[in-house]
Protein backbone atom coordinates (compact mmCIF):
# COMPACT_ATOMS: atom_id res chain seq x y z
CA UNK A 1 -5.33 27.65 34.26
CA UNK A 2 -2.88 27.28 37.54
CA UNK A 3 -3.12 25.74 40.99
CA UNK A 4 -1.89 27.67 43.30
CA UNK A 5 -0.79 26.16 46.55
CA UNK A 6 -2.29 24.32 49.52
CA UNK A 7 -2.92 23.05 53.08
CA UNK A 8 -4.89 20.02 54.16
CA UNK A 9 -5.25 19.23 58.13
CA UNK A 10 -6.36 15.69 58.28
CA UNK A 11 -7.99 14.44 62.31
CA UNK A 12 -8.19 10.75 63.07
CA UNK A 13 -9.59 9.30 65.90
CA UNK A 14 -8.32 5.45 67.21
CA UNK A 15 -10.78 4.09 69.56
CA UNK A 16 -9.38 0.93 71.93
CA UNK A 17 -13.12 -1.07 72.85
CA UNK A 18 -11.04 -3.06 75.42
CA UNK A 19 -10.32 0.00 77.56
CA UNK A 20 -12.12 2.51 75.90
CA UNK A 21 -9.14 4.96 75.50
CA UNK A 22 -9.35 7.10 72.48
CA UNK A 23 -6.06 8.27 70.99
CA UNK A 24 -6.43 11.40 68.94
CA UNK A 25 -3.95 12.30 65.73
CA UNK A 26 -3.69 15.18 63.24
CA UNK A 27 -1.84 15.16 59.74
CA UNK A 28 -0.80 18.08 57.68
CA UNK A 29 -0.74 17.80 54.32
CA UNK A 30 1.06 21.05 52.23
CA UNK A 31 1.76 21.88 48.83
CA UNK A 32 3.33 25.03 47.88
CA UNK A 33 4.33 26.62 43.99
CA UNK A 34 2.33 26.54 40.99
CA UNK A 35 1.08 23.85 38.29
CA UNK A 36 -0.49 24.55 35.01
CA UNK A 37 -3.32 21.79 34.93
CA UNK A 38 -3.73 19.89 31.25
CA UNK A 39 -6.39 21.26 29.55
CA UNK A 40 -9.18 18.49 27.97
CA UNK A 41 -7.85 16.20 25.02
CA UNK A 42 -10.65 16.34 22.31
CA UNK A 43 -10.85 13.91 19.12
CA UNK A 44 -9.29 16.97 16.92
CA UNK A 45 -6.09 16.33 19.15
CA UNK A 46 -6.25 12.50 18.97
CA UNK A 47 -6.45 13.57 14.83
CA UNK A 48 -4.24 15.81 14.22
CA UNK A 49 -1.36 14.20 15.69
CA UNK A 50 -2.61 10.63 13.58
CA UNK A 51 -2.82 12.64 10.61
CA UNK A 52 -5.92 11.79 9.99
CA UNK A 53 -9.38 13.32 9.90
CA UNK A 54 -11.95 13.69 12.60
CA UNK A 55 -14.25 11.09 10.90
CA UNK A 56 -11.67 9.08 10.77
CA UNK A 57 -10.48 8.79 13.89
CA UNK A 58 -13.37 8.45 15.00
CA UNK A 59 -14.37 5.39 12.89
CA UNK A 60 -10.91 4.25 14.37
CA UNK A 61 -11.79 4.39 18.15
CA UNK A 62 -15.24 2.35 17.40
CA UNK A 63 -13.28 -0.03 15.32
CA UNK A 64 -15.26 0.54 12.35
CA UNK A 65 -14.40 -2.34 9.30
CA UNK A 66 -13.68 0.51 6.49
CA UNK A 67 -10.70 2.06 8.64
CA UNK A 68 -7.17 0.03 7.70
CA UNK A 69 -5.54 -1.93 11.07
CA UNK A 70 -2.15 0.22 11.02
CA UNK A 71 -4.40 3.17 11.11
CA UNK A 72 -6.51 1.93 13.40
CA UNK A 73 -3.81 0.85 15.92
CA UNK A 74 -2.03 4.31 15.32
CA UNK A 75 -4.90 5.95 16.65
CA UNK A 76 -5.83 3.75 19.49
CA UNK A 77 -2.43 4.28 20.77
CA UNK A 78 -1.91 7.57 20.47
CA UNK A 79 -5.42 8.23 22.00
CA UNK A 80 -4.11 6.28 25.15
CA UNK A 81 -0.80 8.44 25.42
CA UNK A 82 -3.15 11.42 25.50
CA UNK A 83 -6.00 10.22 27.89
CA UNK A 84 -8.56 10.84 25.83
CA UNK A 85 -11.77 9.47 26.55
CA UNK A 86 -15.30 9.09 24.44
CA UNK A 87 -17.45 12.01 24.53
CA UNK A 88 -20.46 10.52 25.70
CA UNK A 89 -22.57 14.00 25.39
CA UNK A 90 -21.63 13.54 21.34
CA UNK A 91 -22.49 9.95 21.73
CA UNK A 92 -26.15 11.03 23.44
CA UNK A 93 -26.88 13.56 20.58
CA UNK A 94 -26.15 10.60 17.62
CA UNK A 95 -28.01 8.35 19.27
CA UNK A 96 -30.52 9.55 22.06
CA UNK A 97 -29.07 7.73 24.67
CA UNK A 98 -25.43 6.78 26.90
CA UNK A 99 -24.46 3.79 26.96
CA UNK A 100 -24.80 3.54 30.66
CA UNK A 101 -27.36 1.89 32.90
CA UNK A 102 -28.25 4.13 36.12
CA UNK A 103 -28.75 1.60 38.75
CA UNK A 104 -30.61 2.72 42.23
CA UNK A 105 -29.48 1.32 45.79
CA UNK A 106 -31.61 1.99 49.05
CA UNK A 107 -28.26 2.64 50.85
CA UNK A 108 -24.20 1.46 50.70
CA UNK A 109 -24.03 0.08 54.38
CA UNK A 110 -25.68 -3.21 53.83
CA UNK A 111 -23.48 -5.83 52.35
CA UNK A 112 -26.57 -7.77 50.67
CA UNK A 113 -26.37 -4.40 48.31
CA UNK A 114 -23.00 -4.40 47.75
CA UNK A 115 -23.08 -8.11 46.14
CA UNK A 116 -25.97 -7.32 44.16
CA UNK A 117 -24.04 -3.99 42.82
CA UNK A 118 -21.38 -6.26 42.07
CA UNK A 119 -23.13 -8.95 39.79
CA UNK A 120 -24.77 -5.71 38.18
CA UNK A 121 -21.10 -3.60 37.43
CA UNK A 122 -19.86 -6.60 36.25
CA UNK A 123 -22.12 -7.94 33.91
CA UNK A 124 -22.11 -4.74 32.85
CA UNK A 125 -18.70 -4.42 31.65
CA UNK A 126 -18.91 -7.40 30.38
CA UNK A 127 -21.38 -6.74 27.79
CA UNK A 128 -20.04 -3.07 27.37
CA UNK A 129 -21.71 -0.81 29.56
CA UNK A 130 -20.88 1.63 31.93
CA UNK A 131 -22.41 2.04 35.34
CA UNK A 132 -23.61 5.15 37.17
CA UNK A 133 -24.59 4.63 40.78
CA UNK A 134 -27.03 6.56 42.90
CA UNK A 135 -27.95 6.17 46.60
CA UNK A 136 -31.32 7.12 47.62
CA UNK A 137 -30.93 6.58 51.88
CA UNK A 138 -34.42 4.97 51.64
CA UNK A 139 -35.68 8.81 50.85
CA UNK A 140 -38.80 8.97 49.05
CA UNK A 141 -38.04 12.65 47.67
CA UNK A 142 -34.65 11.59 47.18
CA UNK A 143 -35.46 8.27 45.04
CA UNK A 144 -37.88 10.21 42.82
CA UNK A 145 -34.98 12.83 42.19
CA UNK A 146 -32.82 10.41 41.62
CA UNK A 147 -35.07 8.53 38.83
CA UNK A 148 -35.61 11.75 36.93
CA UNK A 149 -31.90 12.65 36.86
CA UNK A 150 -30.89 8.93 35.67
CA UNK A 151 -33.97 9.92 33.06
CA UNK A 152 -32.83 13.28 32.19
CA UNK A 153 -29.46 11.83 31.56
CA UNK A 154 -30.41 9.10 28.23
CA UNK A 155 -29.28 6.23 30.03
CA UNK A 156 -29.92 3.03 28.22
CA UNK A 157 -32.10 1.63 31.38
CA UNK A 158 -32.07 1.77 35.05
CA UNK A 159 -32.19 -1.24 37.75
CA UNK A 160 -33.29 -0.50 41.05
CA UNK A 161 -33.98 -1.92 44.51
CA UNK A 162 -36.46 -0.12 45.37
CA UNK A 163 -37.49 1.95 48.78
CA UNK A 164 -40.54 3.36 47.62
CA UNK A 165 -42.77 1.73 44.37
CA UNK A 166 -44.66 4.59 43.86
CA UNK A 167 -41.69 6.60 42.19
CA UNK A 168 -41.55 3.60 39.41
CA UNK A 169 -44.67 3.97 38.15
CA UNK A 170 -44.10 5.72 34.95
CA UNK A 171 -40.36 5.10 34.00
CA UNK A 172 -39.65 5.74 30.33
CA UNK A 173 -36.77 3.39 29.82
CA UNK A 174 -36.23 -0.21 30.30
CA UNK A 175 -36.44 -0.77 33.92
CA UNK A 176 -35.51 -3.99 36.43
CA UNK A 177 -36.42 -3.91 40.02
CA UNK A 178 -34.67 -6.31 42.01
CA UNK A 179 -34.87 -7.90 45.28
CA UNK A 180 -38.45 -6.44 45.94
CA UNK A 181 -41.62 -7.82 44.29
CA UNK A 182 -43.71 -4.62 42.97
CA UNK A 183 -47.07 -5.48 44.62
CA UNK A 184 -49.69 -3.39 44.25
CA UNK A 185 -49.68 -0.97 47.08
CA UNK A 186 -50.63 -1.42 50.08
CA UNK A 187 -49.38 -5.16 50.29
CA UNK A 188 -51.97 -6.52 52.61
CA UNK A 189 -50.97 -10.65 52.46
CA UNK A 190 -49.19 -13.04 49.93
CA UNK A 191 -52.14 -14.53 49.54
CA UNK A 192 -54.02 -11.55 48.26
CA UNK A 193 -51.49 -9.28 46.78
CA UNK A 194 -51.24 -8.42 42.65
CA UNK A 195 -47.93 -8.24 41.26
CA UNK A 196 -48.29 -5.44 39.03
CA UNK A 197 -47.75 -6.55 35.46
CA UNK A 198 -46.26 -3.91 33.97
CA UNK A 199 -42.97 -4.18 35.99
CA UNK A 200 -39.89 -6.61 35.32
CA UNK A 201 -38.32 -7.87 38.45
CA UNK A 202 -35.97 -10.07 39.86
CA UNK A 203 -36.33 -11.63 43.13
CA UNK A 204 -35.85 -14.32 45.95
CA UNK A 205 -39.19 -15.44 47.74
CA UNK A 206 -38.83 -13.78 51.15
CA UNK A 207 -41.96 -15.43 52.20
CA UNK A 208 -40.38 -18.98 51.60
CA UNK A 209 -37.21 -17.67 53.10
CA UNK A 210 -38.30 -16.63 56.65
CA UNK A 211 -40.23 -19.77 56.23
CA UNK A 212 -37.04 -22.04 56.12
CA UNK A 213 -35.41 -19.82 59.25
CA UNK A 214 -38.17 -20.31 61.80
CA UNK A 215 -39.02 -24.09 60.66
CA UNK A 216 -35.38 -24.67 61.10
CA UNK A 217 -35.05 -23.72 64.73
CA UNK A 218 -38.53 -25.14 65.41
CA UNK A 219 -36.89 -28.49 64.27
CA UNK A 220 -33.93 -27.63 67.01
CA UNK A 221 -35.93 -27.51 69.91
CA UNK A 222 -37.01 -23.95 69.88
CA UNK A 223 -40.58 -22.95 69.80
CA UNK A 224 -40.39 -19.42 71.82
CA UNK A 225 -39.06 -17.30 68.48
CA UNK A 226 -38.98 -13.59 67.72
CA UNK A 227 -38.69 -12.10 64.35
CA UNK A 228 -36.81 -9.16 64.27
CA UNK A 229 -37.22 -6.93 60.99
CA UNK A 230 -36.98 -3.46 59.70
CA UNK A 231 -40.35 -1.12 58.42
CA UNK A 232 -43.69 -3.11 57.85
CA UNK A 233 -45.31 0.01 56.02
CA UNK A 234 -47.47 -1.47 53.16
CA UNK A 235 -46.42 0.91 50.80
CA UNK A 236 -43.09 0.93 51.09
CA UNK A 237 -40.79 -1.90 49.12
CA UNK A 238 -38.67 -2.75 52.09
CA UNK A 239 -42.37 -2.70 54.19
CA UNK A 240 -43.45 -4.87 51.49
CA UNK A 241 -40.49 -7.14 52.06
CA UNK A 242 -40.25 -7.51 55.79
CA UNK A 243 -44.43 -8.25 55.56
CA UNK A 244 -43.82 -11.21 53.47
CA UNK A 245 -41.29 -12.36 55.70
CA UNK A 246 -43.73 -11.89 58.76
CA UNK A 247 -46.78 -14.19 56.30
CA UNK A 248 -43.44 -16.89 56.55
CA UNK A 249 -42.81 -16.76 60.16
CA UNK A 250 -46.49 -16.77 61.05
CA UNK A 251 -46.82 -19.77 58.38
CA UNK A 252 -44.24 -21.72 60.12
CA UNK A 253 -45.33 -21.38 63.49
CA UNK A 254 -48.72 -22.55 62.37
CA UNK A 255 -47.70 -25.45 60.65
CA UNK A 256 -46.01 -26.25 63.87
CA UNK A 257 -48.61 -25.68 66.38
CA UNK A 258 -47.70 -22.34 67.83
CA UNK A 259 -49.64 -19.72 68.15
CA UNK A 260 -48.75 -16.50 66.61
CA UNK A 261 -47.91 -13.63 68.93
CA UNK A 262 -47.61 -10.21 67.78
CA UNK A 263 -45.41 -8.84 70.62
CA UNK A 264 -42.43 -11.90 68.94
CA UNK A 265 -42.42 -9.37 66.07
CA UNK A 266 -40.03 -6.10 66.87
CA UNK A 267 -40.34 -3.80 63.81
CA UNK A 268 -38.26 -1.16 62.75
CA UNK A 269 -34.73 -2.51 63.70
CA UNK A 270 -32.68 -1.82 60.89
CA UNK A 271 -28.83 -0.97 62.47
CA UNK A 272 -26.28 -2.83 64.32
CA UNK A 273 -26.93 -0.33 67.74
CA UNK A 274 -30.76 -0.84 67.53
CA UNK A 275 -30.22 -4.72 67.17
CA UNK A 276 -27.72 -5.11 69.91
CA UNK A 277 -30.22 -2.96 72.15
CA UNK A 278 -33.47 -4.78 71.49
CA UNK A 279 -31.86 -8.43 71.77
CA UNK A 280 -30.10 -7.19 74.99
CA UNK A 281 -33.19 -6.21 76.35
CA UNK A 282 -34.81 -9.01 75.28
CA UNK A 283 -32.02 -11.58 76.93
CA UNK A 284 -32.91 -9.31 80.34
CA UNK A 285 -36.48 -10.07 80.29
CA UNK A 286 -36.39 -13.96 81.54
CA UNK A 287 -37.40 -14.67 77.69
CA UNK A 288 -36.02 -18.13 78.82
CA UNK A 289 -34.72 -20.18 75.99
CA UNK A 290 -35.61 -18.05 72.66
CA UNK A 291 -35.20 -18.40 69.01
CA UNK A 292 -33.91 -15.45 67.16
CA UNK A 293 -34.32 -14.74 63.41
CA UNK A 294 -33.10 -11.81 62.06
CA UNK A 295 -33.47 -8.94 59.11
CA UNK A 296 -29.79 -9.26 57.84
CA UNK A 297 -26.74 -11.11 58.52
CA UNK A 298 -25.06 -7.91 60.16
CA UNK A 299 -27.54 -7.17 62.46
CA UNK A 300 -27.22 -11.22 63.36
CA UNK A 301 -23.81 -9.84 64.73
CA UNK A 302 -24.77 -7.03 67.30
CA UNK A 303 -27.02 -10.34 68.14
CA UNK A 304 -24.32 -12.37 69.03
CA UNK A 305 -22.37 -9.74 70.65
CA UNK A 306 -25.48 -9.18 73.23
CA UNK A 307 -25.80 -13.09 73.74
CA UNK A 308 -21.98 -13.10 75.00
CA UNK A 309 -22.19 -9.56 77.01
CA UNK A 310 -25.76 -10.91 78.87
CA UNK A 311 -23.75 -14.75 79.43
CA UNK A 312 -26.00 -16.47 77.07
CA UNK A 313 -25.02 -19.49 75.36
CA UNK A 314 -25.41 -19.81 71.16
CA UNK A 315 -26.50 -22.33 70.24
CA UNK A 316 -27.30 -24.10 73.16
CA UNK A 317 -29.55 -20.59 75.23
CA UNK A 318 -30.42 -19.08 71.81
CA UNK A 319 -31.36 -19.84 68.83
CA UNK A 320 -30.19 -17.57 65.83
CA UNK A 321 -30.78 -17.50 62.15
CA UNK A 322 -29.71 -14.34 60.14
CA UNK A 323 -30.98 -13.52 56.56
CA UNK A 324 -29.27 -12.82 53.06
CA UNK A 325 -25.08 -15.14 53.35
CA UNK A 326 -22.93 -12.41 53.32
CA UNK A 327 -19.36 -13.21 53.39
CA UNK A 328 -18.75 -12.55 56.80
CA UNK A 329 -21.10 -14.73 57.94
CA UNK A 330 -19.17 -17.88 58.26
CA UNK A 331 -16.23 -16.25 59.94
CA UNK A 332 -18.44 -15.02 62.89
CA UNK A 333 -18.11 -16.48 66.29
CA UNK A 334 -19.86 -19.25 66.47
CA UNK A 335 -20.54 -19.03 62.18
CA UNK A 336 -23.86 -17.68 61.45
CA UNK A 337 -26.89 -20.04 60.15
CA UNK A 338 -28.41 -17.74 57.57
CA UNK A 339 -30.72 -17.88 54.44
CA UNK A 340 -28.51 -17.92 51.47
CA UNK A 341 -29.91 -15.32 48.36
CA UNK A 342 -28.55 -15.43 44.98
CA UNK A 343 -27.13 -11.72 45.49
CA UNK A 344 -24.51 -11.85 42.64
CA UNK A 345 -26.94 -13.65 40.48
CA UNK A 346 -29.92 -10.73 40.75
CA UNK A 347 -27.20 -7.99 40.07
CA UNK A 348 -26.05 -9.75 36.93
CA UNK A 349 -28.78 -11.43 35.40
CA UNK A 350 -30.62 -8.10 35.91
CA UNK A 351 -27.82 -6.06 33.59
CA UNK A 352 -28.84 -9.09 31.13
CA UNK A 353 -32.22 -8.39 31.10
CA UNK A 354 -32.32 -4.68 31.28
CA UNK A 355 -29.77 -4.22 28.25
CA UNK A 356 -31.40 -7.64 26.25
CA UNK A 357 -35.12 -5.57 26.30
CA UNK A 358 -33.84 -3.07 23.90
CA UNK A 359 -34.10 -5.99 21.66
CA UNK A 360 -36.92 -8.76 23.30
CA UNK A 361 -39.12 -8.32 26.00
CA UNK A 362 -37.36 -9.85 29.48
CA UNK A 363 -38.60 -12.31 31.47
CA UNK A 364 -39.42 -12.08 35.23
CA UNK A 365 -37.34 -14.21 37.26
CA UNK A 366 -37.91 -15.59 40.53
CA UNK A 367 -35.19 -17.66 42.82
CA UNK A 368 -37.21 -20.28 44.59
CA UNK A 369 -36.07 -21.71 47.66
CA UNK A 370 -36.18 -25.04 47.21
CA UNK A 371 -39.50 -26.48 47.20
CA UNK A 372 -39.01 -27.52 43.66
CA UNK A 373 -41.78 -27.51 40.56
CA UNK A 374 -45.39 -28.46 41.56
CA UNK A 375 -47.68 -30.19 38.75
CA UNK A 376 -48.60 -26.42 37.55
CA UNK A 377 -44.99 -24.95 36.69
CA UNK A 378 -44.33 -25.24 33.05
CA UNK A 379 -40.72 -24.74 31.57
CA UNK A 380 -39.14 -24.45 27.79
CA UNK A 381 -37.04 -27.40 27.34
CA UNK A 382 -35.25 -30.43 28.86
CA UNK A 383 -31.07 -31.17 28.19
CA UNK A 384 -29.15 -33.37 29.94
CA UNK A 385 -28.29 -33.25 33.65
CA UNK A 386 -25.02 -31.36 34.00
CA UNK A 387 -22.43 -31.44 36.77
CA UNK A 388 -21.00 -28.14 38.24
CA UNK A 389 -18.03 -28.02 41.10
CA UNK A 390 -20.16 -30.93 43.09
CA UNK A 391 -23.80 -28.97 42.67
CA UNK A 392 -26.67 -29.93 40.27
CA UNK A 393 -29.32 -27.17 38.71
CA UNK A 394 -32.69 -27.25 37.61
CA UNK A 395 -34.50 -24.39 36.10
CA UNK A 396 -37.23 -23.41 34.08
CA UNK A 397 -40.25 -20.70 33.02
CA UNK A 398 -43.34 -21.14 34.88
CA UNK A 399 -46.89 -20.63 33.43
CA UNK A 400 -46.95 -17.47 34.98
CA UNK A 401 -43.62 -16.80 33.10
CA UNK A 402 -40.92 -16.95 36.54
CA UNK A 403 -37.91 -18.49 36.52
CA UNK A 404 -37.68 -21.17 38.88
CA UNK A 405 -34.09 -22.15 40.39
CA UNK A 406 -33.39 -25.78 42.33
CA UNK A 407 -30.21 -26.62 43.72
CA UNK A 408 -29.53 -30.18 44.50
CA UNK A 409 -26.50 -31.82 46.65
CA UNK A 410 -25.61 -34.51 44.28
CA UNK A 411 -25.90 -36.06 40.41
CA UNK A 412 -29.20 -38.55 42.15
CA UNK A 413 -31.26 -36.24 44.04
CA UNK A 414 -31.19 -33.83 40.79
CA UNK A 415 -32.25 -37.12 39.10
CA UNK A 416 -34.95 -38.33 41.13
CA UNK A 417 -36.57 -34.74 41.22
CA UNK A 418 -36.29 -35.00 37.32
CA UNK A 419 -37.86 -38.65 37.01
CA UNK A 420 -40.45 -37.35 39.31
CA UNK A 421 -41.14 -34.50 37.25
CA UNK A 422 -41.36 -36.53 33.95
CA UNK A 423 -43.85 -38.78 36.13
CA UNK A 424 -46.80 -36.44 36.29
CA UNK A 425 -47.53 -36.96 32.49
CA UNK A 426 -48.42 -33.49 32.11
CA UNK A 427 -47.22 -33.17 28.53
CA UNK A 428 -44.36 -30.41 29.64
CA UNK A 429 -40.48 -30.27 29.63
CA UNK A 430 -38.51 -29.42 31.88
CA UNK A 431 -34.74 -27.95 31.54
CA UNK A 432 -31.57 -28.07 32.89
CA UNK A 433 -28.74 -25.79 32.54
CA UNK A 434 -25.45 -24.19 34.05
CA UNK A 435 -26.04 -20.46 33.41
CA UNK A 436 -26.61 -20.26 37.21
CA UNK A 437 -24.10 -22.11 38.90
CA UNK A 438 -22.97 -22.64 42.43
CA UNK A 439 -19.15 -22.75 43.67
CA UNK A 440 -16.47 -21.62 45.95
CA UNK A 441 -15.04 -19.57 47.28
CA UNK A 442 -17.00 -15.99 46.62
CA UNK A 443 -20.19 -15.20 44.85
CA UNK A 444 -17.84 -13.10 42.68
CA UNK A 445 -16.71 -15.52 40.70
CA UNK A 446 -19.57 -16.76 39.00
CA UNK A 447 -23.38 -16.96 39.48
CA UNK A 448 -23.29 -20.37 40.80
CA UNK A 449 -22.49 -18.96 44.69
CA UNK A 450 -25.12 -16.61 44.28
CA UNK A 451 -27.34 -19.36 45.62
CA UNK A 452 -31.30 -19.51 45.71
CA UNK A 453 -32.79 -18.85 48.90
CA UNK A 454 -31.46 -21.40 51.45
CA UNK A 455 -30.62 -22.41 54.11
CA UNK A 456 -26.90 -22.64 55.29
CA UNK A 457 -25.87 -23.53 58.96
């Protein structure tokens, strides 16, 4: 096979927001003559130049105990100076399935997805899988295509945040959902809903979440707040989502004294245009003094860029809380107050869970915000209070088997949870541990920054 030669015309566009000038440039790219393009290296190559058999060699690249180390290592190596990779068809046919886990995102533009992807790739790695990725754009058509090629393909399991639940119902591999809860459709309220039980998932409680945003600028002298979210449809995941987080704001305002108003609650905002548009118009209305508390954390930013265009002060005119800690949070002008998720820690733990049911039957688990245990949680087993970089952890499995997740400032706060635990005489112990831990500077790192829901201002 030859290449034969080729031209490439490349346009980029530099756009100057200060004066709005746009600055246009084209790049040609050219390559002339003829290659001959390698042909693919299969396990007979990898043998024949070992001397060895196909078996063998074989047995040699999966480190098998009855192949000799010189051998072994002759292999290897000259396997690497020929590029040759694992035939993971063959692989399928020996054993019925890749060892891959097809994981499902609703789109790549939101940073909270990207983390989670993270923790999940790797995890992954770590524990010797490979990952295939597959965007769905919130498509229902799409999603359901998706799922049947990940099925189609014998991958070892699939992890998913969902768009729509419906296209999960009868998945015939190990399966994690994560960041959604998989109520029964439609979700009507928190207090009603069914968690279906034949689902695992991994979550934070967006109820308890919004909860924490609107409480905290009620507690800051705002009590005029809007909630700004994406889809509310009941049978949707994200509608599912954003519902809960409405039950939270409601719940807040109520436990405060304000009445709910439905016009506070603009729907269907879900990109960086729409969300400097509605809090623009919003800032032009004579709103007066108004608490905002938004979807994600980069929608919080067209937010901030309409307070400063309309001359309105943050925090001192408007109150603002965003939703999910990215990174960039902290480094916005003024820094963003925002509920902290453990994004890192629902990607990886997830890849534990999805590849660990092949052998025992996961566990759901749930991030709590910080409410702590209540006289009906029950959890396996109690060590001793550990320290991690300046954070203490409680966690444990709940009678409804969740995880529950506590973070606590300091070494006597963790305590004096503890001693009140051991204090309601219920006959149950309670467990402390570091597999979860919290630290600087990135989420990357470890679990630990991938924080329970929280607030951080």
């Amino acid at each position: 096979m030859h290449q034969v030669g080729w031209t490439l015309t490349v346009f980029f566009k530099l756009v100057d927001f200060q004066t709005n000038f746009r600055y246009n440039f084209i790049i040609i790219l050219q390559y002339g003559g003829e290659k001959k393009l390698k042909k693919n290296v299969t396990l007979k190559d990898v043998a024949k130049l070992a001397g060895v058999s196909t078996a063998a060699a074989s047995k040699a690249l999966r480190g098998e105990k009855d192949i000799g180390p010189e051998t072994r290592a002759r292999v290897e190596k000259i396997a690497e100076s020929l590029g040759y990779c694992t035939n993971n068809l063959a692989i399928y046919l020996r054993n019925g399935s890749i060892k891959a886990l097809g994981v499902v995102m609703p789109d790549s533009f939101n940073p909270y997805n990207a983390l989670v992807l993270q923790g999940v790739e790797e995890k992954a790695k770590e524990l010797g899988y490979n990952v295939i990725i597959g965007n769905t754009n919130c498509d229902r058509a799409l999603e359901r295509d998706l799922l049947k090629s990940f099925v189609s393909m014998k991958v070892s399991g699939i992890l998913a945040i969902p768009s729509w639940l419906e296209n999960y119902k009868t998945i015939p591999v190990p399966l994690i959902i994560m960041s959604r809860f998989p109520y029964m459709e439609p979700y009507a309220s928190k207090a009603h809903a069914i968690l279906r039980p034949d689902v695992q998932y991994i979550v934070n409680d967006d109820f308890s979440g919004q909860y924490l945003a609107v409480e905290h600028l009620i507690q800051r002298g705002f009590r005029n707040n809007y909630l700004i979210i994406g889809s509310t449809e009941p049978d949707s995941a994200e509608g599912v989502m954003n519902l809960m987080r409405k039950d939270g704001y409601r719940k807040a305002l109520a436990d405060a004294g304000i009445a709910f108003a439905e016009d506070h609650v603009i729907e269907n905002v879900r990109s960086i245009h729409e969300s400097y548009r509605v809090v623009t118009q919003l800032l032009k209305s004579g709103a007066g003094r108004i608490g905002l508390c938004m979807n994600m954390d980069h929608l919080a930013l067209a937010a901030i860029s309409a307070a400063h265009d309309c001359g309105a002060r943050i925090p001192e005119d408007i109150g603002l809380v965003g939703y999910d800690d990215i990174d960039s949070a902290k480094y916005m002008t003024p820094a963003l107050t925002t509920i902290s998720q453990s994004k890192y820690a629902i990607g990886a733990q997830s890849a534990i869970q999805v590849i660990e049911v092949l052998q025992v039957e996961p566990e759901n688990i749930y991030a709590e915000e910080g409410l702590g245990l209540t006289d009906g949680d029950e959890v396996d087993h109690l060590d001793d209070l550990l320290r991690a970089d300046g954070q203490w952890l409680y966690y444990g499995v709940e009678a409804e088997n969740f995880f529950l997740i506590q973070w606590y400032p300091d070494e006597a706060s963790a305590k004096a949870k503890l001693a009140q635990l051991e204090e309601l005489g219920d006959g149950k112990q309670y467990l402390v541990d570091l597999s979860l831990r919290r630290s600087n500077p990135t989420e990357a790192e470890n679990f630990g920054n991938s924080n329970p829901v929280q607030l951080r201002s």
